[in-house]
N, C-alpha and C. Protein backbone atom coordinates (compact mmCIF):
# COMPACT_ATOMS: atom_id res chain seq x y z
N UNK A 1 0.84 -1.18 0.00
CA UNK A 1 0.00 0.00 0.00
C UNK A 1 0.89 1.25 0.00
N UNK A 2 0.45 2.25 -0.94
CA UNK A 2 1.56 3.69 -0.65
C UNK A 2 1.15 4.09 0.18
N UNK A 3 2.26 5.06 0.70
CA UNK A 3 1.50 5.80 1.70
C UNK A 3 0.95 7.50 0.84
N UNK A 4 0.38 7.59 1.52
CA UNK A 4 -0.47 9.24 0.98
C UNK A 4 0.44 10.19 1.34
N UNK A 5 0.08 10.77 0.92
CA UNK A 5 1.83 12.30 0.54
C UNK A 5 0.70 13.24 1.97
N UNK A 6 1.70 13.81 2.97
CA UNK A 6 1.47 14.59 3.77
C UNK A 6 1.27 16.27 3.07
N UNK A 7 0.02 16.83 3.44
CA UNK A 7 -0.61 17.52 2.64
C UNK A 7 -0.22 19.18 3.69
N UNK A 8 0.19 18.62 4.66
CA UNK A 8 0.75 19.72 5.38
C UNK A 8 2.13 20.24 5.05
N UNK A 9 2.74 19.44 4.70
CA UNK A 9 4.39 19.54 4.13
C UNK A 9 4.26 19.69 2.76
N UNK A 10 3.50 19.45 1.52
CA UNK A 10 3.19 19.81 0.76
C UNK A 10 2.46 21.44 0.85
N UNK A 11 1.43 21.97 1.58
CA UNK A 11 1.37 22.72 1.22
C UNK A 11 2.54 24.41 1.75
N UNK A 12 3.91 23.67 2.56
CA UNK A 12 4.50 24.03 3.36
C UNK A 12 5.29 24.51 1.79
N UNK A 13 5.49 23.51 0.77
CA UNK A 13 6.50 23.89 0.06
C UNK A 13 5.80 24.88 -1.43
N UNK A 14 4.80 23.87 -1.71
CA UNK A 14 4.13 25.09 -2.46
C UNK A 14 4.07 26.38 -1.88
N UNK A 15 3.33 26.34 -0.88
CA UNK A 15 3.72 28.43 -0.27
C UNK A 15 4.65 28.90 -0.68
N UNK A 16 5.98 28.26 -0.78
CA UNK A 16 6.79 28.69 -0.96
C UNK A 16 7.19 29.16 -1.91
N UNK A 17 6.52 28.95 -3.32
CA UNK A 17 6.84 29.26 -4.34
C UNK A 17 6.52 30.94 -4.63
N UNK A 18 7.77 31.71 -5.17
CA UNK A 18 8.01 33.10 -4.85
C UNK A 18 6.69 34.00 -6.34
N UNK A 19 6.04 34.81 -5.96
CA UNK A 19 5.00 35.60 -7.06
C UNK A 19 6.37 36.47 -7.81
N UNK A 20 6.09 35.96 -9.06
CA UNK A 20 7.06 36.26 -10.28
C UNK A 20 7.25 38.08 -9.90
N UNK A 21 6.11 38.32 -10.02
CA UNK A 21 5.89 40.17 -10.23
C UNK A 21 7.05 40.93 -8.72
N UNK A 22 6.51 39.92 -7.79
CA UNK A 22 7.38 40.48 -6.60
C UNK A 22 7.93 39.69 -6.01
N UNK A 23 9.04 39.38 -5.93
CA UNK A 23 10.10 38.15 -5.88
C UNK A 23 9.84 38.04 -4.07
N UNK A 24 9.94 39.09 -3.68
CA UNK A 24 9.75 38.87 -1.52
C UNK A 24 9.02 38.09 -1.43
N UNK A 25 7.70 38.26 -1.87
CA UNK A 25 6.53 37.69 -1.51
C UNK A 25 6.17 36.04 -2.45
N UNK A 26 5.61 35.46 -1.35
CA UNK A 26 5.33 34.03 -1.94
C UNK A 26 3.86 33.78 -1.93
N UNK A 27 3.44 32.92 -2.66
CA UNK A 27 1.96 32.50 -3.05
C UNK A 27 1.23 32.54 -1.74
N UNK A 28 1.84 32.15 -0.67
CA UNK A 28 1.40 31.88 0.45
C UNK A 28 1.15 33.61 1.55
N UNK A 29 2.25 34.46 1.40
CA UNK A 29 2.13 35.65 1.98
C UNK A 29 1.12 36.62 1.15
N UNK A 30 0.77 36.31 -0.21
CA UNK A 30 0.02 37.26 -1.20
C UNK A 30 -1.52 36.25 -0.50
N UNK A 31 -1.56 35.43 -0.79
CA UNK A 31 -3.15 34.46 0.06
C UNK A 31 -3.32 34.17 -1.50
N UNK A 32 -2.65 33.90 -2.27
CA UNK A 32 -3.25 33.02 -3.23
C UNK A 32 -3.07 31.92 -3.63
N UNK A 33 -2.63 31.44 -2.71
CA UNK A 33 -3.03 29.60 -1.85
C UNK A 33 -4.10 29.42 -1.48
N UNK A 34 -4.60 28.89 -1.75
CA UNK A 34 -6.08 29.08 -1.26
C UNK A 34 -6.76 27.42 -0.69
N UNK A 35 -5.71 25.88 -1.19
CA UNK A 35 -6.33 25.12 -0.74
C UNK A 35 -5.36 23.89 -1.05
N UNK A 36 -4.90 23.03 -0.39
CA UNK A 36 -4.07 22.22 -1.08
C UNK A 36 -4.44 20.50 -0.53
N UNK A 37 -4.99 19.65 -1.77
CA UNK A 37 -6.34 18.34 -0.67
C UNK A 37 -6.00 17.14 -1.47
N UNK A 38 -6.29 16.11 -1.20
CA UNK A 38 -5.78 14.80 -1.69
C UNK A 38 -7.22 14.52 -2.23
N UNK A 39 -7.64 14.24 -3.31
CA UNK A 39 -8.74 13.72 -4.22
C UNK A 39 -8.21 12.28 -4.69
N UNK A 40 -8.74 11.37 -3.54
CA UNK A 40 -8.44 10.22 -4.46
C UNK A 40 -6.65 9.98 -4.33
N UNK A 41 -6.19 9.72 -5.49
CA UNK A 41 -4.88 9.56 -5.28
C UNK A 41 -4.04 11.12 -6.51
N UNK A 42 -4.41 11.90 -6.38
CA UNK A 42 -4.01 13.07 -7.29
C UNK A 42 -4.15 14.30 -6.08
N UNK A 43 -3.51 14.65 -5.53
CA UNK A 43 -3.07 16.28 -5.09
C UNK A 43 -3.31 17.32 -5.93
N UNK A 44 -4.29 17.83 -5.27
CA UNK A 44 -5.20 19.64 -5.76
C UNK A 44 -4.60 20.44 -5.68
N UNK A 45 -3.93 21.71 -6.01
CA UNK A 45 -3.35 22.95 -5.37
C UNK A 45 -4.50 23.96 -6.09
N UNK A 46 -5.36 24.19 -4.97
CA UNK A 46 -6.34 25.23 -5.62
C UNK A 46 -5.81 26.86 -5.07
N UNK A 47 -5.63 27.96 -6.28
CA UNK A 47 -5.21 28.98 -6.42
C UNK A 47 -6.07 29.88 -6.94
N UNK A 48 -5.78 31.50 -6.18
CA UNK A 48 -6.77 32.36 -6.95
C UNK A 48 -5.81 33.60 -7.18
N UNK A 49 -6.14 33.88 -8.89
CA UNK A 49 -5.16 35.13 -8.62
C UNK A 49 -5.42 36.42 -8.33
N UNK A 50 -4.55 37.23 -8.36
CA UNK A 50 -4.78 38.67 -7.67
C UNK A 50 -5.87 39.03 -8.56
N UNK A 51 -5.45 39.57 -10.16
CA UNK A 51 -6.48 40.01 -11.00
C UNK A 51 -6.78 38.92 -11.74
N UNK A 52 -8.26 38.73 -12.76
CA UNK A 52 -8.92 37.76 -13.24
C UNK A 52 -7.80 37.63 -14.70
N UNK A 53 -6.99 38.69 -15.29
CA UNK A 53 -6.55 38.54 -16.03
C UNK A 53 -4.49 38.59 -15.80
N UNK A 54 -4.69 38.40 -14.70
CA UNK A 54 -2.67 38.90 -14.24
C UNK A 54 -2.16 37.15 -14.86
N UNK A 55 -1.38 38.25 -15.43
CA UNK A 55 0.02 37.10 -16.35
C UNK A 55 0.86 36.71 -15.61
N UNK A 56 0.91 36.60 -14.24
CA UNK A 56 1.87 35.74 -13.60
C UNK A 56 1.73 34.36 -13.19
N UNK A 57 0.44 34.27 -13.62
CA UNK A 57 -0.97 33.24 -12.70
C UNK A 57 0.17 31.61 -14.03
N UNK A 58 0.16 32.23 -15.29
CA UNK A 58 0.74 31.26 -15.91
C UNK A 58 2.51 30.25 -14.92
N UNK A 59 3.15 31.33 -14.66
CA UNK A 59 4.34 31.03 -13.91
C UNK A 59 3.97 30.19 -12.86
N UNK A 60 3.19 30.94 -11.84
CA UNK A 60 3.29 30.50 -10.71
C UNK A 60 2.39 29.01 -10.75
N UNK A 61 1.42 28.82 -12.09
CA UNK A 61 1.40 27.37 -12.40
C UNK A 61 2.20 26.45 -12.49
N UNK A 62 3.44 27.21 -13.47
CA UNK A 62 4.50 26.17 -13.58
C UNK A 62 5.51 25.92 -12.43
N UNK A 63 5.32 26.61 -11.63
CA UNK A 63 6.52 26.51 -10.40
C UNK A 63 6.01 25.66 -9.32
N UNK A 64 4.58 25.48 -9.46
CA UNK A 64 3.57 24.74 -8.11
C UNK A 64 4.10 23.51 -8.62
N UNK A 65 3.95 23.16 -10.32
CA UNK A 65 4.13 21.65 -10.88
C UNK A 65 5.49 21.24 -10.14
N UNK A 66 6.78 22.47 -10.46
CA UNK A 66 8.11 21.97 -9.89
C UNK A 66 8.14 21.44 -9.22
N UNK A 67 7.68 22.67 -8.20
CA UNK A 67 7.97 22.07 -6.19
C UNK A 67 7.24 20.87 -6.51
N UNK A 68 5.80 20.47 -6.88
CA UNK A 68 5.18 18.82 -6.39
C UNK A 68 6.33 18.04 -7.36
N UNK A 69 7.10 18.61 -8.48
CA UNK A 69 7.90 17.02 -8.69
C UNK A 69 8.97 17.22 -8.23
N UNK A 70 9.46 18.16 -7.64
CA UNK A 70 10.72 17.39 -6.38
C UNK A 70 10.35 17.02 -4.95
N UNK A 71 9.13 17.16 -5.05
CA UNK A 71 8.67 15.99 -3.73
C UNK A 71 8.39 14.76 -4.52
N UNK A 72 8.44 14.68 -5.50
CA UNK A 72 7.88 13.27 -6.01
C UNK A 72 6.73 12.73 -6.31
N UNK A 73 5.88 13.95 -6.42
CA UNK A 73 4.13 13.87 -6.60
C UNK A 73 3.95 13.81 -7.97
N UNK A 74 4.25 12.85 -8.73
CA UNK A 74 3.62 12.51 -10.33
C UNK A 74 1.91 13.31 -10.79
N UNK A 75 1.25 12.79 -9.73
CA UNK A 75 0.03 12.68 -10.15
C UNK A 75 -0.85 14.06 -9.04
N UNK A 76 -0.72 15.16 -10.26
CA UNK A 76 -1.27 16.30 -9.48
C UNK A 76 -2.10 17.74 -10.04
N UNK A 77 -2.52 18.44 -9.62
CA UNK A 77 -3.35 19.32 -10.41
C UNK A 77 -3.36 20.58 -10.16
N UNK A 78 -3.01 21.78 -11.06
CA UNK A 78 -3.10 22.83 -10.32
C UNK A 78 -4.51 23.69 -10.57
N UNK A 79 -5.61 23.60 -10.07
CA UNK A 79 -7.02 24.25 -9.89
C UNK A 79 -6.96 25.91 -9.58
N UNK A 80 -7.78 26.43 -10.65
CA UNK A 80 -8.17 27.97 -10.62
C UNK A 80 -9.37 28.35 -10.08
N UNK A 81 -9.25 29.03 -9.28
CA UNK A 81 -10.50 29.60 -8.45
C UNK A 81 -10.44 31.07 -8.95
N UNK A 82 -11.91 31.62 -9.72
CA UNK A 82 -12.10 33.09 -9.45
C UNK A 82 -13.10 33.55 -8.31
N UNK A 83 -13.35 32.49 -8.06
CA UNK A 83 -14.71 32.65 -6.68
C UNK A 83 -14.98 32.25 -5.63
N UNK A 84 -14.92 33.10 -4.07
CA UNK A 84 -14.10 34.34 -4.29
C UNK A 84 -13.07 34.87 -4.46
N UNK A 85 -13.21 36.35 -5.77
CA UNK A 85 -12.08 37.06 -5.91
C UNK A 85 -11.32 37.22 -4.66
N UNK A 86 -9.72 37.40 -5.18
CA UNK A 86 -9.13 37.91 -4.33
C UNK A 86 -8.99 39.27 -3.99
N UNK A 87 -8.68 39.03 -2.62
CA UNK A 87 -8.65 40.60 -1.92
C UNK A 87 -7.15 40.41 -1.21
N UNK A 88 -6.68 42.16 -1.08
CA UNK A 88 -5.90 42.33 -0.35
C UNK A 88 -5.30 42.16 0.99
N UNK A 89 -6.87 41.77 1.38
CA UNK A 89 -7.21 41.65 3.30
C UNK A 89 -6.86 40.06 2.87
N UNK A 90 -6.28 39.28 1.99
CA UNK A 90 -5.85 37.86 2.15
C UNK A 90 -3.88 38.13 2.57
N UNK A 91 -3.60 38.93 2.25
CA UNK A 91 -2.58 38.91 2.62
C UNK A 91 -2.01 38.87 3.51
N UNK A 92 -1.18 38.02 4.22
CA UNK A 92 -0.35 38.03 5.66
C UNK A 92 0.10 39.53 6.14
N UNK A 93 0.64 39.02 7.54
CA UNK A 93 0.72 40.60 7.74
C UNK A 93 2.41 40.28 7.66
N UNK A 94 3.32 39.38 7.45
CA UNK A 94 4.57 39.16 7.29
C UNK A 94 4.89 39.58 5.65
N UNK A 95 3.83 38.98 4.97
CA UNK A 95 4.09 39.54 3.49
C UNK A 95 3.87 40.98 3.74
N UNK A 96 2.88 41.52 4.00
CA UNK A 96 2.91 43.37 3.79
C UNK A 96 4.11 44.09 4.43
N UNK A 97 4.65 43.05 5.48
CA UNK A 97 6.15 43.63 5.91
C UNK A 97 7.07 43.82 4.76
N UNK A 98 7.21 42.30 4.24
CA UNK A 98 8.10 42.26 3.47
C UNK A 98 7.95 43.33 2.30
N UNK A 99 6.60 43.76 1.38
CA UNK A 99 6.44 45.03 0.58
C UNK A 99 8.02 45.90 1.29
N UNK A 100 7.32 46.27 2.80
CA UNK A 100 7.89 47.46 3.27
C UNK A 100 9.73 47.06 3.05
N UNK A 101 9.88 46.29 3.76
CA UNK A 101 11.30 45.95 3.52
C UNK A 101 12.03 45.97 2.29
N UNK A 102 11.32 45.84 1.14
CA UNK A 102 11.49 45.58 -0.42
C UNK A 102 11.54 46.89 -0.90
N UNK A 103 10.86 48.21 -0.09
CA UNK A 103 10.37 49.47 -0.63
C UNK A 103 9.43 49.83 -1.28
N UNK A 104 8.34 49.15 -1.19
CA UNK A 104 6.84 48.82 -1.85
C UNK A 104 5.85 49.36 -0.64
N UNK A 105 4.99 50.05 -0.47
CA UNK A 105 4.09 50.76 0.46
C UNK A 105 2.90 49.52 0.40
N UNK A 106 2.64 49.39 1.14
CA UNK A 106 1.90 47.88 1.32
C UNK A 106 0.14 48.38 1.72
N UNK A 107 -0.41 47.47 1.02
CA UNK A 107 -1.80 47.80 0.99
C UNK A 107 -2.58 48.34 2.06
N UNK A 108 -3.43 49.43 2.40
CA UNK A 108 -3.66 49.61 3.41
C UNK A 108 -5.13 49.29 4.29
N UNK A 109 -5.81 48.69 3.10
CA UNK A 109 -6.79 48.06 3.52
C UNK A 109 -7.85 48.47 2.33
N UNK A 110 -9.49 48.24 2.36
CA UNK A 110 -10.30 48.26 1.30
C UNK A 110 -11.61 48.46 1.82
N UNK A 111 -12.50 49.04 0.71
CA UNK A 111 -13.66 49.79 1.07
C UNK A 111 -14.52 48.29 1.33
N UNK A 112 -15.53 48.13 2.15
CA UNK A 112 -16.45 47.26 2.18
C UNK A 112 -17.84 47.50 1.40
N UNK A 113 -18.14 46.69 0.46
CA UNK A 113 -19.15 47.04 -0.41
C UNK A 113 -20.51 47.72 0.40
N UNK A 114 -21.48 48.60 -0.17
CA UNK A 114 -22.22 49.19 0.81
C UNK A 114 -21.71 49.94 2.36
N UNK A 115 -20.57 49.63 2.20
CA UNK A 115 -19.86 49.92 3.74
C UNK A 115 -19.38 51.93 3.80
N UNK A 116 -18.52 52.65 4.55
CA UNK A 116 -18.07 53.51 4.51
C UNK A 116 -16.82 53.50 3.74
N UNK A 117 -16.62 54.97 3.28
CA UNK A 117 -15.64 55.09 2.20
C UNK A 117 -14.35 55.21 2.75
N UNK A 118 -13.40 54.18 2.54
CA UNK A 118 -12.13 54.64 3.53
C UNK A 118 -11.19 55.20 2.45
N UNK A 119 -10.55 56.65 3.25
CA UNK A 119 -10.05 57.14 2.75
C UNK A 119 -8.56 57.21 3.09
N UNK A 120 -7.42 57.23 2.25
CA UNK A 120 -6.29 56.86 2.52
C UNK A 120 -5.64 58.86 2.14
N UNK A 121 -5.44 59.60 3.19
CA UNK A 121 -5.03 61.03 3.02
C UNK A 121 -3.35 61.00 2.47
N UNK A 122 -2.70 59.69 2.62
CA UNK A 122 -1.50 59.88 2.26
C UNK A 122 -1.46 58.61 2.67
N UNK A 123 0.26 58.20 2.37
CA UNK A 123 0.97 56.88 2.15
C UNK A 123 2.19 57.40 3.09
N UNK A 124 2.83 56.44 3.80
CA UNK A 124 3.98 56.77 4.18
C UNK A 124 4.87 55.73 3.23
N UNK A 125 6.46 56.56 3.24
CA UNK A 125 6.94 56.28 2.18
C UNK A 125 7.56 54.77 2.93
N UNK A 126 8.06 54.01 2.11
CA UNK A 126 8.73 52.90 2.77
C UNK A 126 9.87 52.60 2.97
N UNK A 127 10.67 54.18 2.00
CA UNK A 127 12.02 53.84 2.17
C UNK A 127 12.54 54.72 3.48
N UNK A 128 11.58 56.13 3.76
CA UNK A 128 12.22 56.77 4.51
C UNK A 128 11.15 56.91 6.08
N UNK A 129 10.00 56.75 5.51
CA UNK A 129 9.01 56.71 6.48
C UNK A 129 8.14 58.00 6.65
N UNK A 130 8.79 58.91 5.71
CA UNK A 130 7.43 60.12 5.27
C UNK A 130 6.09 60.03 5.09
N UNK A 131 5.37 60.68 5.85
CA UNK A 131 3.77 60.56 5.01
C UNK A 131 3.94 61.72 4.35
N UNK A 132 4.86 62.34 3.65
CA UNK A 132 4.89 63.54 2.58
C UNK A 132 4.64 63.03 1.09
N UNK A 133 4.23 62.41 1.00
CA UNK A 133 4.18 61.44 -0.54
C UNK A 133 2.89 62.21 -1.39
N UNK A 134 3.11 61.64 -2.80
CA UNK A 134 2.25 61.98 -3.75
C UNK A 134 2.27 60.87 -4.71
N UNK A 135 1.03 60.74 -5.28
CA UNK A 135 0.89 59.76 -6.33
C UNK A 135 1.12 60.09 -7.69
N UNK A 136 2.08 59.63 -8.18
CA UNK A 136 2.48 59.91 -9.71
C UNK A 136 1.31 59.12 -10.73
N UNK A 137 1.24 58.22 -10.62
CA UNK A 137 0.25 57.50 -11.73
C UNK A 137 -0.25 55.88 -10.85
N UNK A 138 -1.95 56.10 -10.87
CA UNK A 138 -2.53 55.19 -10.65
C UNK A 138 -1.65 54.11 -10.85
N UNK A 139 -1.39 53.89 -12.13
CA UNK A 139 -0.84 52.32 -12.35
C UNK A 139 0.58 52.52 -12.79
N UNK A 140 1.15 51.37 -11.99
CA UNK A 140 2.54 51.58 -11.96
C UNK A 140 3.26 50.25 -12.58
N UNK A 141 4.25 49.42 -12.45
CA UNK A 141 4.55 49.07 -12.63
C UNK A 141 3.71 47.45 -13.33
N UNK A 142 3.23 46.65 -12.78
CA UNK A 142 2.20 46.01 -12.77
C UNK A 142 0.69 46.50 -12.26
N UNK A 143 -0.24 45.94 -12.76
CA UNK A 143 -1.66 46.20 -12.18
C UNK A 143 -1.98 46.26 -10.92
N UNK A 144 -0.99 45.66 -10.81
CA UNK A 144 -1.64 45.86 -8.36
C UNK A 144 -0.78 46.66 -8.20
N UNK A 145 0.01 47.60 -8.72
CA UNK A 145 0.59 48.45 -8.17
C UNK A 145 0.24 49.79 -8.64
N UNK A 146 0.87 51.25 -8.10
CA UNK A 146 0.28 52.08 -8.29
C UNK A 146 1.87 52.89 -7.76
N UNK A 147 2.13 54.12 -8.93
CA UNK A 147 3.25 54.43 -8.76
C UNK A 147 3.35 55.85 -7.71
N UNK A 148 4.12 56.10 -6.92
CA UNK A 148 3.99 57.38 -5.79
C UNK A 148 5.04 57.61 -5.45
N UNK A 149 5.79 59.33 -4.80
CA UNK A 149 6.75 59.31 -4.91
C UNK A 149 6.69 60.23 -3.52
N UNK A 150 7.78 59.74 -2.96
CA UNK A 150 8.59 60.55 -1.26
C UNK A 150 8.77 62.09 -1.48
N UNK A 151 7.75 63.05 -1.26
CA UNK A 151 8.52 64.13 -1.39
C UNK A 151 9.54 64.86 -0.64
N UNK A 152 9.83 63.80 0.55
CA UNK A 152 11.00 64.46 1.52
C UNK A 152 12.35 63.78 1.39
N UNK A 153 12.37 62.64 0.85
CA UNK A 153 13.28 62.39 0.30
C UNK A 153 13.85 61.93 -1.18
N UNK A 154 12.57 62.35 -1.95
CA UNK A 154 12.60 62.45 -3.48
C UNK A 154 12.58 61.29 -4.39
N UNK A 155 12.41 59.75 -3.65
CA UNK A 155 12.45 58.56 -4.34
C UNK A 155 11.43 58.05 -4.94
N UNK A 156 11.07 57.95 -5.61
CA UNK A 156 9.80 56.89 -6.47
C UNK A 156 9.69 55.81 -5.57
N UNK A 157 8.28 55.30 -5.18
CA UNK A 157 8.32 54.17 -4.75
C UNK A 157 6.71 53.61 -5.55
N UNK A 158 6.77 51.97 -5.46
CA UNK A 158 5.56 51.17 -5.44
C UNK A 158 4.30 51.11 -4.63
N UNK A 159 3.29 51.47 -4.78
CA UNK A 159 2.41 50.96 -3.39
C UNK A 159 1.49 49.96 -4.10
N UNK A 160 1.36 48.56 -3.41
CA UNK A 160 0.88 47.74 -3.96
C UNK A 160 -1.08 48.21 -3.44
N UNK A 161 -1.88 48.12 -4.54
CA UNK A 161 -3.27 48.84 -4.30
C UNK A 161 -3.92 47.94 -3.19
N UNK A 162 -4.85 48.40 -2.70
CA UNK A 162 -5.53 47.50 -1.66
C UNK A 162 -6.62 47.39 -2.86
N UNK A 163 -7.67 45.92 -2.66
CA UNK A 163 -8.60 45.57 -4.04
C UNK A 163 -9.58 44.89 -2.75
């Protein structure tokens, strides 16, 4: 009889696999891990990505396959979930560190549908710790990001959007 592949140590190593767009952060600190289950004799890795259309979603397919074949998992599947979308409030609070550590202004949270309008009056910067900042252009580098710049110490930085 085989034995069944431990689904806790499996999903220990998939987490691990790093989001192409932002190398700090891993599938697991962004929350788009979303489920990892033994069906039978085939291993699920069910995933949801940030946006319905983000081009990294292809990579981080192929990197889930890696990690399961250097554990030795032949027989496995990687499952797309758009429902529910992802949100920002999935993110760890170790990944939004890491943004900061990276120099990326890390999401600051999101309006609740029907809810009150939260308003974000400024960003503090991440490299220097200013809330003197200004937003250069909605969209910045990739789609979850949004480009803004330190006006006290003059650097461009990332702020990844809250969604």
């Amino acid at each position: 009889m085989a034995v069944k592949p431990d689904v806790s140590e499996i999903r220990r190593v998939v987490g691990e696999v790093p989001d192409p767009e932002v190398p700090v952060l891993t599938i697991e600190d962004l929350g788009v891990l979303r489920d990892v289950r033994l069906d039978d004799d085939e291993v699920v890795v069910v995933i949801t990505p940030t946006y319905s259309g983000c081009p990294a979603m292809d990579m981080i397919r192929t990197e889930i396959g890696q990690a399961l074949d250097r554990l030795e998992i032949a027989n496995h599947r990687v499952e797309t979930v758009l429902s529910p979308a992802w949100t920002t409030d999935w993110m760890s609070d170790s990944g939004k560190q890491k943004l900061v550590e990276y120099g990326i202004a890390p999401p600051t949270g999101r309006q609740a549908v029907g809810g009150p309008v939260l308003l974000s009056l400024t960003l503090r910067c991440p490299l220097c710790g200013s809330p003197d900042t200004t937003e250069l252009s909605r969209f910045g580098s990739t789609s979850c990001k949004s480009l803004w710049r330190c006006n006290a110490c003059r650097e461009p930085f990332d702020h990844f959007k809250a969604i």
